[in-house]
Every structure is written in C-alpha cells, then in structure tokens.
N, C-alpha and C. Protein backbone atom coordinates (compact mmCIF):
# COMPACT_ATOMS: atom_id res chain seq x y z
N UNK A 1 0.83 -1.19 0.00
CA UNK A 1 0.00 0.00 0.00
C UNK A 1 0.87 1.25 0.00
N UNK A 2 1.82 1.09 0.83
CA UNK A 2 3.21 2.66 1.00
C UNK A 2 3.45 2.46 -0.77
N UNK A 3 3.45 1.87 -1.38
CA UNK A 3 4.50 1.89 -2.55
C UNK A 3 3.33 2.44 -3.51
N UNK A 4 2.13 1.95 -3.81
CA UNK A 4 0.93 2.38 -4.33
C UNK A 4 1.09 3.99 -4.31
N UNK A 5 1.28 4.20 -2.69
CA UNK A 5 0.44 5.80 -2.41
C UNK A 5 1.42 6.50 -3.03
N UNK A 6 2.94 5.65 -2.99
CA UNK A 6 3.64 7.18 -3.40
C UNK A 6 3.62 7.58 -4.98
N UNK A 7 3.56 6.12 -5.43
CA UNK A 7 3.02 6.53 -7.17
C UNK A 7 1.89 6.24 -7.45
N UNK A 8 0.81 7.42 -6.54
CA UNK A 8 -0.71 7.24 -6.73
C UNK A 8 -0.88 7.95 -8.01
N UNK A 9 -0.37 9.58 -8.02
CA UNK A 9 -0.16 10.79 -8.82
C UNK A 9 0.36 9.94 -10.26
N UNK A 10 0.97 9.30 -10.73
CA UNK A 10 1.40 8.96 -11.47
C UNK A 10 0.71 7.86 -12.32
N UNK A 11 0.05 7.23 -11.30
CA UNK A 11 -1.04 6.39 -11.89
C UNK A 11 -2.04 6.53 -12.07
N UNK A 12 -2.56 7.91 -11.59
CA UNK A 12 -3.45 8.88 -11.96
C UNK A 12 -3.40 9.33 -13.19
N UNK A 13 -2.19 9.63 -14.02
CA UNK A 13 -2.10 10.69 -15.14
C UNK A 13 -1.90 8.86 -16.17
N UNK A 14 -2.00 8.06 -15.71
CA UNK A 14 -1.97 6.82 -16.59
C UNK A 14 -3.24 6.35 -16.63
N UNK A 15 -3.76 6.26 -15.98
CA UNK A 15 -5.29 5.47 -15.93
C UNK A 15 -6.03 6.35 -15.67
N UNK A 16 -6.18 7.76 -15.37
CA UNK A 16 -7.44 8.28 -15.31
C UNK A 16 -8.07 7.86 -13.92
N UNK A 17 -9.75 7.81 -14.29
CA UNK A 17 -10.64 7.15 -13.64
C UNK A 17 -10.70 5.81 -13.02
N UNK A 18 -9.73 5.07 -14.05
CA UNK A 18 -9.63 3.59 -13.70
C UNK A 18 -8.82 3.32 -12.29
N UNK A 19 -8.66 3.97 -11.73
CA UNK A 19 -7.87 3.75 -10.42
C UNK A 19 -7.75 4.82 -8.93
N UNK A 20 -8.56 4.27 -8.19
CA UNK A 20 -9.26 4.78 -7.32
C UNK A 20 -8.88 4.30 -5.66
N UNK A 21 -8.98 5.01 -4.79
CA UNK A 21 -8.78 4.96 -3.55
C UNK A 21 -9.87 4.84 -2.73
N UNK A 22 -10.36 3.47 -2.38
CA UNK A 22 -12.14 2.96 -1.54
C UNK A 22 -11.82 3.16 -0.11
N UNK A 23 -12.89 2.63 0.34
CA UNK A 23 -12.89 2.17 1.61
C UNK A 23 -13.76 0.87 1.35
N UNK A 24 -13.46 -0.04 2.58
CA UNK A 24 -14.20 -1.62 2.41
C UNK A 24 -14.37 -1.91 4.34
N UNK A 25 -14.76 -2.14 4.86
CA UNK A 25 -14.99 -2.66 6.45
C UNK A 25 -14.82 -4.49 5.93
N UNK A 26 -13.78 -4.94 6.82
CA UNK A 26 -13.55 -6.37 6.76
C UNK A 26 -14.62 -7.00 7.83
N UNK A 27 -14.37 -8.15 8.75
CA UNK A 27 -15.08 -8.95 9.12
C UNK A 27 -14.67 -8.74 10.67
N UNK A 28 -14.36 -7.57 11.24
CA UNK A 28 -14.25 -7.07 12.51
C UNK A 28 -15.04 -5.91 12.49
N UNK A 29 -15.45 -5.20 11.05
CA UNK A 29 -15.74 -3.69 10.84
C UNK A 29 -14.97 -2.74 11.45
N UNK A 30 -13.96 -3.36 10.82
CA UNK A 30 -12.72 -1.87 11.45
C UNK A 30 -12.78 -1.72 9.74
N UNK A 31 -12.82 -0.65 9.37
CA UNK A 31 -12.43 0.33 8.26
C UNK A 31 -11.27 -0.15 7.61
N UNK A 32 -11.08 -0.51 6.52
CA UNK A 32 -9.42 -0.38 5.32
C UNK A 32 -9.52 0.12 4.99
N UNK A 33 -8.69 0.52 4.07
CA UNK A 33 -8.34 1.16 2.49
C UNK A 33 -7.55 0.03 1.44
N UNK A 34 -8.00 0.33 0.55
CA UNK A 34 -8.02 -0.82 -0.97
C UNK A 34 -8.00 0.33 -1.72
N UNK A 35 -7.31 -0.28 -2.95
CA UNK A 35 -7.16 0.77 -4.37
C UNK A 35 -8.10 -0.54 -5.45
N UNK A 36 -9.28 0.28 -5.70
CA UNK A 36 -9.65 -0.32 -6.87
C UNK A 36 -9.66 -0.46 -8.67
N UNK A 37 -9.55 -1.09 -8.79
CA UNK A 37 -9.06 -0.99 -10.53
C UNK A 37 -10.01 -1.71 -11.26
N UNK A 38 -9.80 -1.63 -12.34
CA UNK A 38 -10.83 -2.09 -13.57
C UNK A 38 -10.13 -2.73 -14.28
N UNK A 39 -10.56 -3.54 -15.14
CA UNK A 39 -9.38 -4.55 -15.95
C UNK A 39 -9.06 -3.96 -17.19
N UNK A 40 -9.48 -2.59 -17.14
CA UNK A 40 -8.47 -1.97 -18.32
C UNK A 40 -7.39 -1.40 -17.77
C-alpha cells in the first residue's frame, strides 16, 4: 500500500478514472483502504 500511495499521482495521469482509492470494512468492521481498478 506505502508503494501504491507514493506513485498514486502517477497512476493517476496513466489510468485516469480507472484507479481509485475505496474504503471496504472487513469482518471485525474496522475500516481499510483498498485501491480499486478495472481490468483496463
């Protein structure tokens, strides 16, 4: 995830829309963060 965030900006100006920063609650409902993508 550290390595993602620091070339978030960069994968921004590559994919656009296709790559995004969620939130998801696992199976304690404590809160994550996940980067979602599209298979383009």
């Amino acid at each position: 995830m550290r390595a993602i965030r620091k070339m978030e900006l960069a994968w921004l100006k590559v994919n656009g829309s296709n790559f995004a920063l969620v939130e998801y609650r696992d199976r304690k409902s404590k809160l994550r963060h996940c980067y979602s993508l599209t298979k383009t």
